[in-house]
C-alpha atoms as a PDB file:
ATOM      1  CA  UNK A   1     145.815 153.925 278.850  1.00  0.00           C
ATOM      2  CA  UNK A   2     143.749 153.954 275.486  1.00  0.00           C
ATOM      3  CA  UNK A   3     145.353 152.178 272.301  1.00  0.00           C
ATOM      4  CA  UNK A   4     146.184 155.572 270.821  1.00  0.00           C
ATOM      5  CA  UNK A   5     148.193 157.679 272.862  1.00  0.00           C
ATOM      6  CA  UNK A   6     151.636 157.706 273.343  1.00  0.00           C
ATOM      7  CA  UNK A   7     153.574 154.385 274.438  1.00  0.00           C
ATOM      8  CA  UNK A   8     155.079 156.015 277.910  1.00  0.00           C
ATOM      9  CA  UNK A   9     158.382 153.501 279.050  1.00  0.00           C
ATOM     10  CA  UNK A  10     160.558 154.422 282.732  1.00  0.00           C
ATOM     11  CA  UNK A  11     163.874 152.890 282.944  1.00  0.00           C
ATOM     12  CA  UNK A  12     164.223 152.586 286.590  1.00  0.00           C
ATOM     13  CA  UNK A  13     168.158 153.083 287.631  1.00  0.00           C
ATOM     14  CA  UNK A  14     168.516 154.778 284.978  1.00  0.00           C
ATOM     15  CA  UNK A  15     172.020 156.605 285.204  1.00  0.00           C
ATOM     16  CA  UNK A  16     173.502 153.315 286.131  1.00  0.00           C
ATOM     17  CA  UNK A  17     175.311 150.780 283.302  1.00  0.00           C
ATOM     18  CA  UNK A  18     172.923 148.973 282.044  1.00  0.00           C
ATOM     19  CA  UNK A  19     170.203 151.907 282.221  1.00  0.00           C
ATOM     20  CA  UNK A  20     172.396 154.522 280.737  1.00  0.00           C
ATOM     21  CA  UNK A  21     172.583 151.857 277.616  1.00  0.00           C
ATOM     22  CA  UNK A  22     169.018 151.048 277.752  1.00  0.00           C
ATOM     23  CA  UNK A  23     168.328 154.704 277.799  1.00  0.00           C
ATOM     24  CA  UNK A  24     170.467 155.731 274.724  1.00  0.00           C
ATOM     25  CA  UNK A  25     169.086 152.559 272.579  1.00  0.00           C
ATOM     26  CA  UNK A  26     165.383 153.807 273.276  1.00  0.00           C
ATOM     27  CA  UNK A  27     166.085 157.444 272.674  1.00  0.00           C
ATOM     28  CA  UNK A  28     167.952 156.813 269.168  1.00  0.00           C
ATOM     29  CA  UNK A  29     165.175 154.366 268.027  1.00  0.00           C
ATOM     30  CA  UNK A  30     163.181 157.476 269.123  1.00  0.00           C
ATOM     31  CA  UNK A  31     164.889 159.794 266.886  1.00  0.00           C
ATOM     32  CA  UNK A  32     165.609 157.771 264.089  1.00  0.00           C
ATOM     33  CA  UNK A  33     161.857 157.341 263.822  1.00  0.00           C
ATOM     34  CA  UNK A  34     161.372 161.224 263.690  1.00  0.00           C
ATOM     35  CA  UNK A  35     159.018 162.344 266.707  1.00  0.00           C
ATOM     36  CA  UNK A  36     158.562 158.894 267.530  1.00  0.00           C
ATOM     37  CA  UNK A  37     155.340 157.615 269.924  1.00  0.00           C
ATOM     38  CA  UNK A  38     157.361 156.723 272.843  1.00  0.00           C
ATOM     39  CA  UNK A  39     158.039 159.145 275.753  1.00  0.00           C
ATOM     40  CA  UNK A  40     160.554 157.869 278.230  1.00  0.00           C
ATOM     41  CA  UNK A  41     161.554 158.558 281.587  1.00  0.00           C
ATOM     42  CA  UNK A  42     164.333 157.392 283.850  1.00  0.00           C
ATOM     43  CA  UNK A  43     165.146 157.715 287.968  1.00  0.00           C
ATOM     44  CA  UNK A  44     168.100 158.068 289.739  1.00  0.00           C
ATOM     45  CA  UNK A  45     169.084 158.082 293.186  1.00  0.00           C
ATOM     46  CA  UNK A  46     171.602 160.914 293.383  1.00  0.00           C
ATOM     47  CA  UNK A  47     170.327 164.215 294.046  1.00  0.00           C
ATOM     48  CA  UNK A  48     170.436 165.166 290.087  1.00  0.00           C
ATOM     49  CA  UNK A  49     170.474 163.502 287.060  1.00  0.00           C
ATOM     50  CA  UNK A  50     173.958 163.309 285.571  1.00  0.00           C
ATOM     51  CA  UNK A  51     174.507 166.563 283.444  1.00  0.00           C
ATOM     52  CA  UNK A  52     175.892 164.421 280.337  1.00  0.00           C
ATOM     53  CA  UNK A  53     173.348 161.983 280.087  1.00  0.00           C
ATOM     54  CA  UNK A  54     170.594 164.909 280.418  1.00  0.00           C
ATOM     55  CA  UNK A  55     172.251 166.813 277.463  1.00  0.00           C
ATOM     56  CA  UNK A  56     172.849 163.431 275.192  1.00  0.00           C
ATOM     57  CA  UNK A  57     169.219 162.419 275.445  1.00  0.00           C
ATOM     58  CA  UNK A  58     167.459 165.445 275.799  1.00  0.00           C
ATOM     59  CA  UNK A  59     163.779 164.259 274.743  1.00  0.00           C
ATOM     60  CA  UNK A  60     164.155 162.029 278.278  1.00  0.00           C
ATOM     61  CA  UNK A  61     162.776 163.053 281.581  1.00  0.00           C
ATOM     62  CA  UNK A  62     164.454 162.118 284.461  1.00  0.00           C
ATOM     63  CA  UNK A  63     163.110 161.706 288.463  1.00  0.00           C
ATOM     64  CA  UNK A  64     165.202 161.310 291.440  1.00  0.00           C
ATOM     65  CA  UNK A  65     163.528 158.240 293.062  1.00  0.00           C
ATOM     66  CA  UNK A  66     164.657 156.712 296.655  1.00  0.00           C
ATOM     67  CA  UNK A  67     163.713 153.057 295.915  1.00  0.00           C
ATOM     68  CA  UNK A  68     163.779 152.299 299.733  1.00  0.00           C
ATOM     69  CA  UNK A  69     160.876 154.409 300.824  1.00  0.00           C
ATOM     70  CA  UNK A  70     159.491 155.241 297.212  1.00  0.00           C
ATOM     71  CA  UNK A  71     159.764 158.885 297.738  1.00  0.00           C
ATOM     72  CA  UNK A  72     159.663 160.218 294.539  1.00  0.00           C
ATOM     73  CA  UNK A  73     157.349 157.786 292.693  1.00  0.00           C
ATOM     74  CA  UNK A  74     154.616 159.976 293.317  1.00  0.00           C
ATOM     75  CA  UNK A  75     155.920 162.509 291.029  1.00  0.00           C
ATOM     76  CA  UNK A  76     156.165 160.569 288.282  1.00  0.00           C
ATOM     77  CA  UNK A  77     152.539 159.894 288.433  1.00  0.00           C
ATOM     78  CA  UNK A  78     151.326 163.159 288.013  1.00  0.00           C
ATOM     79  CA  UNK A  79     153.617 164.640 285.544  1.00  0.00           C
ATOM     80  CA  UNK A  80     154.725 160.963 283.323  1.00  0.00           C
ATOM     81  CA  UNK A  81     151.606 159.410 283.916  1.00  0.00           C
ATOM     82  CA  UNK A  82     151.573 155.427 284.404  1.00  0.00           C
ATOM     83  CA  UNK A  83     154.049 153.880 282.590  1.00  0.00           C
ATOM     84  CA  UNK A  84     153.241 151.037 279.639  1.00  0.00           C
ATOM     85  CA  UNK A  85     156.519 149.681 280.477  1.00  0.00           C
ATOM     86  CA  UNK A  86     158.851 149.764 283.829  1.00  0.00           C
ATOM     87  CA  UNK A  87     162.399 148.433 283.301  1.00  0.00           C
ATOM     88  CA  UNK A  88     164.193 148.013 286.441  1.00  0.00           C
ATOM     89  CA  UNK A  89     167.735 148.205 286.611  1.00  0.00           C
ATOM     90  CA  UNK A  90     168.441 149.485 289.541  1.00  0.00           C
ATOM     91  CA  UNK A  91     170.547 147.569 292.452  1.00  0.00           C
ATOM     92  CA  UNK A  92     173.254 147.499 294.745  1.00  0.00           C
ATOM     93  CA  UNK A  93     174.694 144.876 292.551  1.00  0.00           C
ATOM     94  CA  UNK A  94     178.199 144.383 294.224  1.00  0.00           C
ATOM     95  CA  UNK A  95     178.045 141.447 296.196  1.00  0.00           C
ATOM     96  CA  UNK A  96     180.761 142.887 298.579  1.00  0.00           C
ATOM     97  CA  UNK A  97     178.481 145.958 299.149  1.00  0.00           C
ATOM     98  CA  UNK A  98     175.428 143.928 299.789  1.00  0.00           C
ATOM     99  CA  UNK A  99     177.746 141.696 302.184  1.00  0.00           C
ATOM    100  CA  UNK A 100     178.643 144.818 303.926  1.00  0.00           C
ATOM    101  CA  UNK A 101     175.216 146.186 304.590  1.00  0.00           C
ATOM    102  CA  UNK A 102     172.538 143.181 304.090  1.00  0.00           C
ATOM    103  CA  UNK A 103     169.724 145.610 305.236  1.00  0.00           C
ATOM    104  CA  UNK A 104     170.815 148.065 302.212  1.00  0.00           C
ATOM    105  CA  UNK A 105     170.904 145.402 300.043  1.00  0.00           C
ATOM    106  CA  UNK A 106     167.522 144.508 300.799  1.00  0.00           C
ATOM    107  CA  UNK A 107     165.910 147.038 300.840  1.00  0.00           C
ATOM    108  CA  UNK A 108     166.779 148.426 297.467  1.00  0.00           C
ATOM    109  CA  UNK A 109     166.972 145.057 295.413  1.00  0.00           C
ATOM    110  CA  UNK A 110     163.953 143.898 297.030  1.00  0.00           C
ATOM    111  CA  UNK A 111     161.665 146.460 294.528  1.00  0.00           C
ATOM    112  CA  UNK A 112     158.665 146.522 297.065  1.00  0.00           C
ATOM    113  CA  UNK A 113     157.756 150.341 296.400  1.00  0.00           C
ATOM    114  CA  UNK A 114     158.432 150.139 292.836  1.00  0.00           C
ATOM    115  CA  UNK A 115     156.082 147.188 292.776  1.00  0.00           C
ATOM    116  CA  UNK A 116     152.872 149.272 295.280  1.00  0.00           C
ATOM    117  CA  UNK A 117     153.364 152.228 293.497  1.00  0.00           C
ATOM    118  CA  UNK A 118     152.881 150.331 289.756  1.00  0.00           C
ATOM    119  CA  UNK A 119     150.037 148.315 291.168  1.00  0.00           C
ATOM    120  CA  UNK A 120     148.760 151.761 292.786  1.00  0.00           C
ATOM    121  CA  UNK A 121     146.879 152.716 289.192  1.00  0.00           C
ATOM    122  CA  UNK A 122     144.504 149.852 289.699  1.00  0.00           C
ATOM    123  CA  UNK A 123     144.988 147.447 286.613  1.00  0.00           C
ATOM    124  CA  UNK A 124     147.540 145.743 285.432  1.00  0.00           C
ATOM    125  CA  UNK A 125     148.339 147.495 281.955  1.00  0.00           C
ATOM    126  CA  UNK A 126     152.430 148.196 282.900  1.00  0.00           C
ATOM    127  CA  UNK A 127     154.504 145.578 282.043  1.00  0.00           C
ATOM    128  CA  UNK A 128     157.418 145.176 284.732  1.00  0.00           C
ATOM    129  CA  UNK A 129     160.784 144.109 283.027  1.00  0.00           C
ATOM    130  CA  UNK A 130     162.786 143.197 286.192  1.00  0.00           C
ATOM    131  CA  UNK A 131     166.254 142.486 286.094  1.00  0.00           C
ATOM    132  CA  UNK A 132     167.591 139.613 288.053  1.00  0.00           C
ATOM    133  CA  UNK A 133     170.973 137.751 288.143  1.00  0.00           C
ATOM    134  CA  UNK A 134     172.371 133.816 288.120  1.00  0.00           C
ATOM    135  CA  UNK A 135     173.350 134.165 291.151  1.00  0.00           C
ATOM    136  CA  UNK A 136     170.246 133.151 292.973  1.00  0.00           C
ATOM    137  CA  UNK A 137     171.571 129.803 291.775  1.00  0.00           C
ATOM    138  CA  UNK A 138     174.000 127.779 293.674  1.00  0.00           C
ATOM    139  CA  UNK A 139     176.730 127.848 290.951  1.00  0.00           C
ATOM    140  CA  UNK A 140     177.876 123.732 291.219  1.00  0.00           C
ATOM    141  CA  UNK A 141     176.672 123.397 287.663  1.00  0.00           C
ATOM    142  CA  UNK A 142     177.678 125.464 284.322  1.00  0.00           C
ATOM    143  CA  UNK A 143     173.391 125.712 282.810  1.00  0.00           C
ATOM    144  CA  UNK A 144     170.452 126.505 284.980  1.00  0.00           C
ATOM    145  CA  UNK A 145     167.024 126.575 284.160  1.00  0.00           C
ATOM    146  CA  UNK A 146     164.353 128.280 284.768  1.00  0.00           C
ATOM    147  CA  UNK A 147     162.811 126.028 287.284  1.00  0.00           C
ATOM    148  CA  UNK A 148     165.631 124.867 289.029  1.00  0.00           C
ATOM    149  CA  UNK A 149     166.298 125.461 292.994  1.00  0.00           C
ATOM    150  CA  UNK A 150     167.086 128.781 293.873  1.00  0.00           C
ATOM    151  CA  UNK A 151     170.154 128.914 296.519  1.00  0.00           C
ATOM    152  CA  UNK A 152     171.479 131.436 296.537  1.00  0.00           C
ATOM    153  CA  UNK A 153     174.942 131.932 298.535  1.00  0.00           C
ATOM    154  CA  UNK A 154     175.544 135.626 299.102  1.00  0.00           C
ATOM    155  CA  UNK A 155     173.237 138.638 299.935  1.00  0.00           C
ATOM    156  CA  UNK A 156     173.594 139.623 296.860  1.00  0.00           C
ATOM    157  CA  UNK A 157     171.422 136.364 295.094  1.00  0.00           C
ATOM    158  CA  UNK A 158     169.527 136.120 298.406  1.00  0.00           C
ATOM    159  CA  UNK A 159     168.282 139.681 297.807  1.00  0.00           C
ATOM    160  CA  UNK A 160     167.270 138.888 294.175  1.00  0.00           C
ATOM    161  CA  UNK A 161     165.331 135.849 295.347  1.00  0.00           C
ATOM    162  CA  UNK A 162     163.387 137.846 298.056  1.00  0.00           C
ATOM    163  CA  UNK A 163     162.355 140.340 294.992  1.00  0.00           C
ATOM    164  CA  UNK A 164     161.608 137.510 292.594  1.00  0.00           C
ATOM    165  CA  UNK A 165     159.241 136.104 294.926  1.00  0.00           C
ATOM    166  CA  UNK A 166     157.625 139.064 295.644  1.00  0.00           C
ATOM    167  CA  UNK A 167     157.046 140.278 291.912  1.00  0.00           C
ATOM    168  CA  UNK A 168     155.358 137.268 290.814  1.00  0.00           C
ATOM    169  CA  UNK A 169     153.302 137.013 294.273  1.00  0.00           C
ATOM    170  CA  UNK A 170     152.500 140.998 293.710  1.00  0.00           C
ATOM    171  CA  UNK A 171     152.188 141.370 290.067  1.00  0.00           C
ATOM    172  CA  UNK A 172     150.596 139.664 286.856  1.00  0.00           C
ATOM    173  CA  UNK A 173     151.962 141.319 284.309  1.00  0.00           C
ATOM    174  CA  UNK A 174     155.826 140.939 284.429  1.00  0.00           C
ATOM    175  CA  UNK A 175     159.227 139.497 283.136  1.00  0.00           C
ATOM    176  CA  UNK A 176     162.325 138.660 284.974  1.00  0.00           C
ATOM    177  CA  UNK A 177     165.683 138.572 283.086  1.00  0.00           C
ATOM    178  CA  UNK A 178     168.490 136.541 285.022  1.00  0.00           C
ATOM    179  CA  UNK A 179     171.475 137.902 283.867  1.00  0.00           C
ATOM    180  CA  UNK A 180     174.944 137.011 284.327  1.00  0.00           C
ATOM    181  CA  UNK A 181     177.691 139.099 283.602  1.00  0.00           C
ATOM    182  CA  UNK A 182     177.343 142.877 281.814  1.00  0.00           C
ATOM    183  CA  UNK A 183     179.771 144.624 280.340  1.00  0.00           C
ATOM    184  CA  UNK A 184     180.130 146.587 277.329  1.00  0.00           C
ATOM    185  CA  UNK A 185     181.525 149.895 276.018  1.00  0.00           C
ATOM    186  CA  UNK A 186     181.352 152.873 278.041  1.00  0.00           C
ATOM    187  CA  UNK A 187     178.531 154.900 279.159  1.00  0.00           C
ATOM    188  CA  UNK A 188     177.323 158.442 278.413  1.00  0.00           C
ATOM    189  CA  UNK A 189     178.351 159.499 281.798  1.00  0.00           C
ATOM    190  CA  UNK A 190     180.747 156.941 283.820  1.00  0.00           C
ATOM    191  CA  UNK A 191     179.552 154.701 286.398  1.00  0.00           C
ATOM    192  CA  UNK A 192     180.962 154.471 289.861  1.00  0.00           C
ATOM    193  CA  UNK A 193     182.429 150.672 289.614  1.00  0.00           C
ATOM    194  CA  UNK A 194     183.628 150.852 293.247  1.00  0.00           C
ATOM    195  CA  UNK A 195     182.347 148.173 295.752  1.00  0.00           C
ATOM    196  CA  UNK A 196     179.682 150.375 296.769  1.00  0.00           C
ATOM    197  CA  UNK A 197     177.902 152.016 294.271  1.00  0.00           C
ATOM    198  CA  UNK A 198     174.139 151.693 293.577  1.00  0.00           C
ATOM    199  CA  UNK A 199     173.613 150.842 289.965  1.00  0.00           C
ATOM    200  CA  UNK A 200     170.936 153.298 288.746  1.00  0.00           C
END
């Protein structure tokens, strides 16, 4: 990745809430700056992209991506090239769901193919913007910090504290937002809010 070329950014979860905002903030500042120098890219776990968000930002690739087995990741290589930036927003962020099905839960929170498949270029040039939550805290107290005890008490935190600790073991260049609640207007194309849905 030389100084010059294009800044290349992939929202990962892309079609879900947060991603579908994400998305639409990075392709107006796109626009508004005429051809722009960022290319950007999102994945989705459905079998297509969703039709409305493909015809509002239609500059964007999009890849279907199974975070579980990183099938899909591959592709994104050869025709995006490695990213400068990952974002990921993708989760089974219900706690309910993740109650339901820990193993689900774990396996797509816990970003482990995301994370081989990023270090997989051989430096360390992407930065990884992970998205966390407050609730790998124990919730007895209304401020956290950064470095207080993690303790988590559903899947839901547990799962984000197995993929904290195995970005910073894994990686060097990354940030980790712990967010609490998101909500906003709505998105270019709606978002399953039932108990089960798989943000991104």
């Amino acid at each position: 990745m030389e100084g010059d070329e294009r800044k290349r950014v992939l929202v990962v979860g892309g079609s879900g809430y947060l991603g579908q905002h994400l998305l639409a903030a990075l392709g107006s500042a796109s626009a508004s700056a005429g051809d722009g120098d960022v290319d950007v890219a999102f994945t989705h776990h459905r079998d297509a992209a969703p039709r409305q968000l493909l015809d509002a930002l239609p500059g964007i690739r999009a890849f279907r991506v199974d975070l579980r087995s990183g099938e899909g990741l591959e592709a994104i290589s050869a025709s995006f090239g490695q990213p400068h930036v990952i974002v990921n927003c993708a989760a089974i962020s219900v706690p309910r769901a993740c109650e339901t099905d820990p193993a689900a839960a774990m396996a797509t929170n816990v970003p482990s193919s995301l994370v081989n498949w990023s270090l997989s270029f051989g430096n360390d040039k992407s930065l990884l913007i992970h998205l966390s939550t407050d609730q790998v805290y124990e919730g007895v107290k209304s401020f956290y910090k950064e470095e207080d005890e993690m303790l988590p008490v559903n899947m839901y935190g547990k799962s984000k504290v197995a993929a904290e600790k195995f970005i910073t073991e894994k990686c060097s260049n990354y940030a980790i937002l712990r967010s609490s609640i998101i909500y906003g207007p709505q998105t270019i194309s709606p978002v399953d809010k039932s108990p089960y849905s798989v943000d991104g």
